[in-house]
Protein backbone atom coordinates (compact mmCIF):
# COMPACT_ATOMS: atom_id res chain seq x y z
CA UNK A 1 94.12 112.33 92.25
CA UNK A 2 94.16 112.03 96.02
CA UNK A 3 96.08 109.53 97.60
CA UNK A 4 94.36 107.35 100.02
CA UNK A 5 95.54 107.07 103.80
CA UNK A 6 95.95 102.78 104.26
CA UNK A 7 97.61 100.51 106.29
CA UNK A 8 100.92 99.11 105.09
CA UNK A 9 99.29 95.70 106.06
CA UNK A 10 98.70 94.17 102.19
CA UNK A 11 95.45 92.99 103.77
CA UNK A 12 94.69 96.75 103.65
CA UNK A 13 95.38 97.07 99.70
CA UNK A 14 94.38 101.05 99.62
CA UNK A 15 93.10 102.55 95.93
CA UNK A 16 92.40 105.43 94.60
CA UNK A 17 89.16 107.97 96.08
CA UNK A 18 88.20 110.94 94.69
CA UNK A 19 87.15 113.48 95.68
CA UNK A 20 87.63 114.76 99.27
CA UNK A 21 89.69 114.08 102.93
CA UNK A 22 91.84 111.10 103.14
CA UNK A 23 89.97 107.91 103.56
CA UNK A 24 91.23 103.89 103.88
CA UNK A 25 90.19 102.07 100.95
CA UNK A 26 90.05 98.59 101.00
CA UNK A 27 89.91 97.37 97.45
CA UNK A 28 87.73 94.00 96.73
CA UNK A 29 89.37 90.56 96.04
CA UNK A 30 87.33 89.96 93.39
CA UNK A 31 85.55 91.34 90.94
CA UNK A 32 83.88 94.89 92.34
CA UNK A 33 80.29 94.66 92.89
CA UNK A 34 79.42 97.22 95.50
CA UNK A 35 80.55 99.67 97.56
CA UNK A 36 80.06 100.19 101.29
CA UNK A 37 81.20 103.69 102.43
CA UNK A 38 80.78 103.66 106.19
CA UNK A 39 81.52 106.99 108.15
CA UNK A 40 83.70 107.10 112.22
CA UNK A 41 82.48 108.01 115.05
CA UNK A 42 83.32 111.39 116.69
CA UNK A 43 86.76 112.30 117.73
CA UNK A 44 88.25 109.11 115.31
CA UNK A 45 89.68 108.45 112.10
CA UNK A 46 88.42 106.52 108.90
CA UNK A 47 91.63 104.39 108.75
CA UNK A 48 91.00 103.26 112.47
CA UNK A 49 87.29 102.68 112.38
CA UNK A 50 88.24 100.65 109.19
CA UNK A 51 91.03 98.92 110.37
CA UNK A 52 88.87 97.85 113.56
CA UNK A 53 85.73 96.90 112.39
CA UNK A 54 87.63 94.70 109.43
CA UNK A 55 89.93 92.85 112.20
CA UNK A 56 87.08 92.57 114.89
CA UNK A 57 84.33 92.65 113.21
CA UNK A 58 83.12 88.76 113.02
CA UNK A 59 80.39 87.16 112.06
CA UNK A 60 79.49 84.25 114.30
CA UNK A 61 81.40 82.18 111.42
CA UNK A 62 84.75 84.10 112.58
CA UNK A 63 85.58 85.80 109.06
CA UNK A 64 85.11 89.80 108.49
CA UNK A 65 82.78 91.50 106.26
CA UNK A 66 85.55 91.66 103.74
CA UNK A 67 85.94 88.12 103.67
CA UNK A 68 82.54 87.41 103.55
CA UNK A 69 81.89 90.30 100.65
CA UNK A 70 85.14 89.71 98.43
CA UNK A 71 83.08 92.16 95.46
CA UNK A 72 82.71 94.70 98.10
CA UNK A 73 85.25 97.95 98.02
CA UNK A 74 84.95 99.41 101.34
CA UNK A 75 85.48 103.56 101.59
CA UNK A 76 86.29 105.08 105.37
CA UNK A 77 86.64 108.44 104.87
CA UNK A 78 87.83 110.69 107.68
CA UNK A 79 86.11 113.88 108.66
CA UNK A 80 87.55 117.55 108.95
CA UNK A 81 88.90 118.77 112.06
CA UNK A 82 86.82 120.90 113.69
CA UNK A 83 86.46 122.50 117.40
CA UNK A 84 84.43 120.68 119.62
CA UNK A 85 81.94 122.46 121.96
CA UNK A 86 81.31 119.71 123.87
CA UNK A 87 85.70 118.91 124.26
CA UNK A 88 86.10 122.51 125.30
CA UNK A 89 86.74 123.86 121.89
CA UNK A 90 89.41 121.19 121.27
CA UNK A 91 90.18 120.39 117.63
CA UNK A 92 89.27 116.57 116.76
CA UNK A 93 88.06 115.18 113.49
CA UNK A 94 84.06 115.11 113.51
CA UNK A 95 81.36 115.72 110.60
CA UNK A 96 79.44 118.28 112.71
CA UNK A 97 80.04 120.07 115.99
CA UNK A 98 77.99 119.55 119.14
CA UNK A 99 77.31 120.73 122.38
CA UNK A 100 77.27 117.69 124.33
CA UNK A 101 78.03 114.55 123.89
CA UNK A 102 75.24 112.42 125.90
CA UNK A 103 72.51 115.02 124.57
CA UNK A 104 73.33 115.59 120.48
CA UNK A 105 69.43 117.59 120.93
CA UNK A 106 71.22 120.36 122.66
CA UNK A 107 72.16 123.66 120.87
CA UNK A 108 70.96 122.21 117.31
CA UNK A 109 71.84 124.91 115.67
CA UNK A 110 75.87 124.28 116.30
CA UNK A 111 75.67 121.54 113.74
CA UNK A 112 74.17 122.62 111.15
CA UNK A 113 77.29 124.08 109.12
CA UNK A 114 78.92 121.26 109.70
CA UNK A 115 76.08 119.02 108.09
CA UNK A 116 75.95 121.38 105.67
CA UNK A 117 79.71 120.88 104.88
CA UNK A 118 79.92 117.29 105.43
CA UNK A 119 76.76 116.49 103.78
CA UNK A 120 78.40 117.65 100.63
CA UNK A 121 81.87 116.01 100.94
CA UNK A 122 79.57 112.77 101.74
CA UNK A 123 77.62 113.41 98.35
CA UNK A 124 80.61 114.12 96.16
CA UNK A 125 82.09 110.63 97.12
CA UNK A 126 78.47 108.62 96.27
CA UNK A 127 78.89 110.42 92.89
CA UNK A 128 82.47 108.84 92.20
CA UNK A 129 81.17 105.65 93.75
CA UNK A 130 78.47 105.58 91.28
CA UNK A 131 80.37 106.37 88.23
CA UNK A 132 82.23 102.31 89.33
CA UNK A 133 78.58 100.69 90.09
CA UNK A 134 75.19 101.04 90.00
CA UNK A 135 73.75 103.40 93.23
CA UNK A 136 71.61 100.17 93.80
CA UNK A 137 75.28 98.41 94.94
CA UNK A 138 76.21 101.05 96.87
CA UNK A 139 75.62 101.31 101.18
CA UNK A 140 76.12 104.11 103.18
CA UNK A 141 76.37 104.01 106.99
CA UNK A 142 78.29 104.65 109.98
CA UNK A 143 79.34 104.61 113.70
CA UNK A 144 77.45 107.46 115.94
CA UNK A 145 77.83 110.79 114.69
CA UNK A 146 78.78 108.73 111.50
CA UNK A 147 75.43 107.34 111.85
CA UNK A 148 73.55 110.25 112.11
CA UNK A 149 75.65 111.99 108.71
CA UNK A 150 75.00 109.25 106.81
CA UNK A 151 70.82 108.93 108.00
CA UNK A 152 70.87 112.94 107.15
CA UNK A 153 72.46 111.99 103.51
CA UNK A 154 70.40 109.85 102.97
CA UNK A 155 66.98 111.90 103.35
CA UNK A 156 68.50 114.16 101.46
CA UNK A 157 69.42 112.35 98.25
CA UNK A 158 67.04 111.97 95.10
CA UNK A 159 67.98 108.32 94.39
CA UNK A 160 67.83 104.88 95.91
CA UNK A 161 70.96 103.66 97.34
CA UNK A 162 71.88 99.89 98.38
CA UNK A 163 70.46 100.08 102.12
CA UNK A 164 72.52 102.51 104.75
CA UNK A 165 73.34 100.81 108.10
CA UNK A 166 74.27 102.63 111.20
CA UNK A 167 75.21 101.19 114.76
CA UNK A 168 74.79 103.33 118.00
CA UNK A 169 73.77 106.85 116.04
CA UNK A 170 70.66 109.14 115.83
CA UNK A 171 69.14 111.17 113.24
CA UNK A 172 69.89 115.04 114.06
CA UNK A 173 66.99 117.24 113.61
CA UNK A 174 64.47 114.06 114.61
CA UNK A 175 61.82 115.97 116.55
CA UNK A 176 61.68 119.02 113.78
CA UNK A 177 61.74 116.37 110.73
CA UNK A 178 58.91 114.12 112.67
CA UNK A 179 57.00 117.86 112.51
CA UNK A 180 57.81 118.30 108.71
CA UNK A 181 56.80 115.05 107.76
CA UNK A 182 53.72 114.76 109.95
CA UNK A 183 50.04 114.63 108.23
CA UNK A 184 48.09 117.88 108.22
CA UNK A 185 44.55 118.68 108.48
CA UNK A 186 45.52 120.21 104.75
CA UNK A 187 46.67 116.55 103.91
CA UNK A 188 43.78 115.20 104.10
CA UNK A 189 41.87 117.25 102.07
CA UNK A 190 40.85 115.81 98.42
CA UNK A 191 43.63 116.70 95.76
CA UNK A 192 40.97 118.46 93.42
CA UNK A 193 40.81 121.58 95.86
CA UNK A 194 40.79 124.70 94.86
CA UNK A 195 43.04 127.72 96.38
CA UNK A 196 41.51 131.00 97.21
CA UNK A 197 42.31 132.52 94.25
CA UNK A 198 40.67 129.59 92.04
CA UNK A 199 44.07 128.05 91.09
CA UNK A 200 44.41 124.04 91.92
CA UNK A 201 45.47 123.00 95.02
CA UNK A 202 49.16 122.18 95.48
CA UNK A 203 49.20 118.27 95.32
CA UNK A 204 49.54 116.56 98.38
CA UNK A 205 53.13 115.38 99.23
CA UNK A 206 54.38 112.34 100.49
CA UNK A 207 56.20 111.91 103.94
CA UNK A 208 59.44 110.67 101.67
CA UNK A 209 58.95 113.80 99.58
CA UNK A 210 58.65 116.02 102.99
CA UNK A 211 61.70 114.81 104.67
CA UNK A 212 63.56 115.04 101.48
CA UNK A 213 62.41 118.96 101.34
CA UNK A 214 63.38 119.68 105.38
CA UNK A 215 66.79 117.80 104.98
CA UNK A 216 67.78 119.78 101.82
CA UNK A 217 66.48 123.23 103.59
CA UNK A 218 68.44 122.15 106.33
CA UNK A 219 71.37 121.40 104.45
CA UNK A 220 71.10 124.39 102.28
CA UNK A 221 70.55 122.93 98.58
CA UNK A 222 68.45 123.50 96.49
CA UNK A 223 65.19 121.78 96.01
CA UNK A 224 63.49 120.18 92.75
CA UNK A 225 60.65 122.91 91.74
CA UNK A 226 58.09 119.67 91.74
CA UNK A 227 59.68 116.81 93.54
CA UNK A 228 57.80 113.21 93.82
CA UNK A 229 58.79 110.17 96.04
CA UNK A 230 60.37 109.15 92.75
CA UNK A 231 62.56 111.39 92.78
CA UNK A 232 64.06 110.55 96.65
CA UNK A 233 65.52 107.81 98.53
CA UNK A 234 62.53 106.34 98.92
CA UNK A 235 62.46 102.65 99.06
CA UNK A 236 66.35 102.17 100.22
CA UNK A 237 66.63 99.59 103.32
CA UNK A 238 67.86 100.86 106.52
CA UNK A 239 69.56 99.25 109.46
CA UNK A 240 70.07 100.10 112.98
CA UNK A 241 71.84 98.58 115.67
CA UNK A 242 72.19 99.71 119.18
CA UNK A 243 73.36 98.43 122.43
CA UNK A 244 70.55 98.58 125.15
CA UNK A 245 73.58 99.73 127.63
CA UNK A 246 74.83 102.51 125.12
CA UNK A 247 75.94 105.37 127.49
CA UNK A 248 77.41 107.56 124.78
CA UNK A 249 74.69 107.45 122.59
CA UNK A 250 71.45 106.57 124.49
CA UNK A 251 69.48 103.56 122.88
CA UNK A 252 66.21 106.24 123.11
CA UNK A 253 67.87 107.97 120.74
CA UNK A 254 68.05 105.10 118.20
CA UNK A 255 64.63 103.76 119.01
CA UNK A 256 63.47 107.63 118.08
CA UNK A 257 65.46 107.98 114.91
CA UNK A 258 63.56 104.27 113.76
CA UNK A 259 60.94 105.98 114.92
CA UNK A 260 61.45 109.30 112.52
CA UNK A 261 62.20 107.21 109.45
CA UNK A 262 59.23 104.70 109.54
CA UNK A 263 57.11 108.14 109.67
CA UNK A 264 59.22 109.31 106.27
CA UNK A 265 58.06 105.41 105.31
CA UNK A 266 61.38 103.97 104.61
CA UNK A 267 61.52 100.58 105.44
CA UNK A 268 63.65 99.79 108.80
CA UNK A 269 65.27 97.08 110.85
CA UNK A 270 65.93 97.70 113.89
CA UNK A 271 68.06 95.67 115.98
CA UNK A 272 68.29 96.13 119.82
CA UNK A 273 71.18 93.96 121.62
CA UNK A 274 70.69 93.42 125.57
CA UNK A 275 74.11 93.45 127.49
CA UNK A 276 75.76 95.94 125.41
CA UNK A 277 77.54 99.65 125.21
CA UNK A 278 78.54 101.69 122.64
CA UNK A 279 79.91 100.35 119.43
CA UNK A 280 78.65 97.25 117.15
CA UNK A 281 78.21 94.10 119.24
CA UNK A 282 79.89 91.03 117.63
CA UNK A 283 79.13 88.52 116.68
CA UNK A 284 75.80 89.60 116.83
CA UNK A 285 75.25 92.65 115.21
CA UNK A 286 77.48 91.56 112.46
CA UNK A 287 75.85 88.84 111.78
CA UNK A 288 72.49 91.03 111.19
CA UNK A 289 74.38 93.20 108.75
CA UNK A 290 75.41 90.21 106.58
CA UNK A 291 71.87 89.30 106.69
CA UNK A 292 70.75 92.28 105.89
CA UNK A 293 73.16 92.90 102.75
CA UNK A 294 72.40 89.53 101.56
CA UNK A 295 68.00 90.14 102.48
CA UNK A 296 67.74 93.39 101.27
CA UNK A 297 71.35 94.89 99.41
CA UNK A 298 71.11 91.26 97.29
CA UNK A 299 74.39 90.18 98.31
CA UNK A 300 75.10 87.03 99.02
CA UNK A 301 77.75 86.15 101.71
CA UNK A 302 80.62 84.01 100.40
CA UNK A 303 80.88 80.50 101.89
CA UNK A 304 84.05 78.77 103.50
């Protein structure tokens, strides 16, 4: 069983994860409810996005998330070092390579293996995290390129998670999904149909159903021979924050991504904060994600 990298600080009271890289776990105070696995940024390290987002963090009340979420375990797992196209081939921990920073469109096809990769790791610790609560209690999300893993993921699953929230990120592939999940002139023909050959028509598929087949082409797995919206991630809550000033991740690129997943149907706040750079904004933005896990997660914020 993998030992998890944590802070000697006992506010930082590390537990066992399984499977995968080394991640900070911060155990709950009370009884454990849900999960929140949230995913770093490029170039940085679960155990410091952890550490920093539980110390600074604040809701406008001035306690953390963990304070305010004592039945919450919080997972920060830490992604492979990889070489960096964008760093001049330097070696820095990141869940998929790109080409440049300000532009994550450019040369595409230099992060697909490590979606491919990452998207798996990411999957095998929602499986463990399931086996301790229901996939209902359970939120993904991230910071940038953490973001954007963790928005692929999700597409990609065939259950309903908690909600996934993601501050300053995009969703890789947006302009080819957007394509994929798009209504055809074939759409909109009447399901009775016939083919050519006299056969029935293929049923018409639903834009949850669509994305959920590009993602897991994308990601190389295999697809269900007949899948239904039932059978994706249809129906889990998403939120996105982004500062309007962002110049590491543009705010475009989070409007588009909102943009992309409204198209798939998923349901989708979006949160844009005036005055503001990369990185959540607090209090503000931290007080939309408490709202948000207590509006649509179901869990209610301790008081005092």
């Amino acid at each position: 069983m993998a030992k998890p990298a944590c802070n000697r600080d006992p506010h930082f009271s590390g537990g066992h994860h399984q499977p995968g890289s080394p991640a900070l776990v911060v155990n709950p105070s009370a009884r454990h409810t849900h999960t929140m696995i949230l995913l770093h940024g490029l170039a940085s390290h679960g155990a410091i996005f952890g550490r920093d987002l539980l110390r600074a963090g604040r809701a406008s009340s001035g306690r953390t998330l963990d304070g305010l979420f004592p039945g919450v375990r919080f997972v920060f797992p830490t992604a492979q070092r990889r070489p960096c196209q964008a760093l001049e081939g330097a070696k820095v921990a990141l869940w998929f390579d790109v080409a440049s920073l300000r532009d994550p469109g450019l040369r595409q096809d230099l992060q697909r293996r490590g979606l491919c990769i990452s998207a798996r790791e990411i999957a095998a610790i929602l499986l463990w995290e399931t086996k301790l609560v229901p996939a209902g209690n359970v939120v993904l999300g991230g910071m940038g390129q953490g973001c954007a893993t963790a928005l692929t993921v999700l597409l990609s699953l065939g259950y309903r998670l908690g909600g996934v929230i993601g501050m300053s990120g995009f969703l890789p592939y947006q302009f080819e999904l957007e394509m994929n999940t798009a209504e055809s002139s074939s759409d909109e023909d009447d399901d009775s149909m016939t083919t050519s050959d006299g056969h029935p028509a293929p049923p018409r598929l639903d834009p949850a159903v669509k994305a959920q087949v590009y993602e897991r082409n994308l990601l190389q797995l295999k697809n269900l021979d007949h899948p239904t919206k039932d059978q994706t991630s249809f129906g889990t809550p998403v939120f996105l924050g982004h500062g309007a000033d962002d110049r590491v991740v543009s705010v475009a690129l989070g409007e588009q991504a909102t943009v992309a997943l409204r198209a798939a149907e998923y349901k989708v706040h979006w949160r844009r904060y005036e005055d503001h750079g990369h990185g959540y904004k607090v209090p503000e933005e931290i007080d939309d994600i408490v709202e948000f896990m207590r509006t649509e997660v179901g869990l209610e914020p301790r008081d005092g």
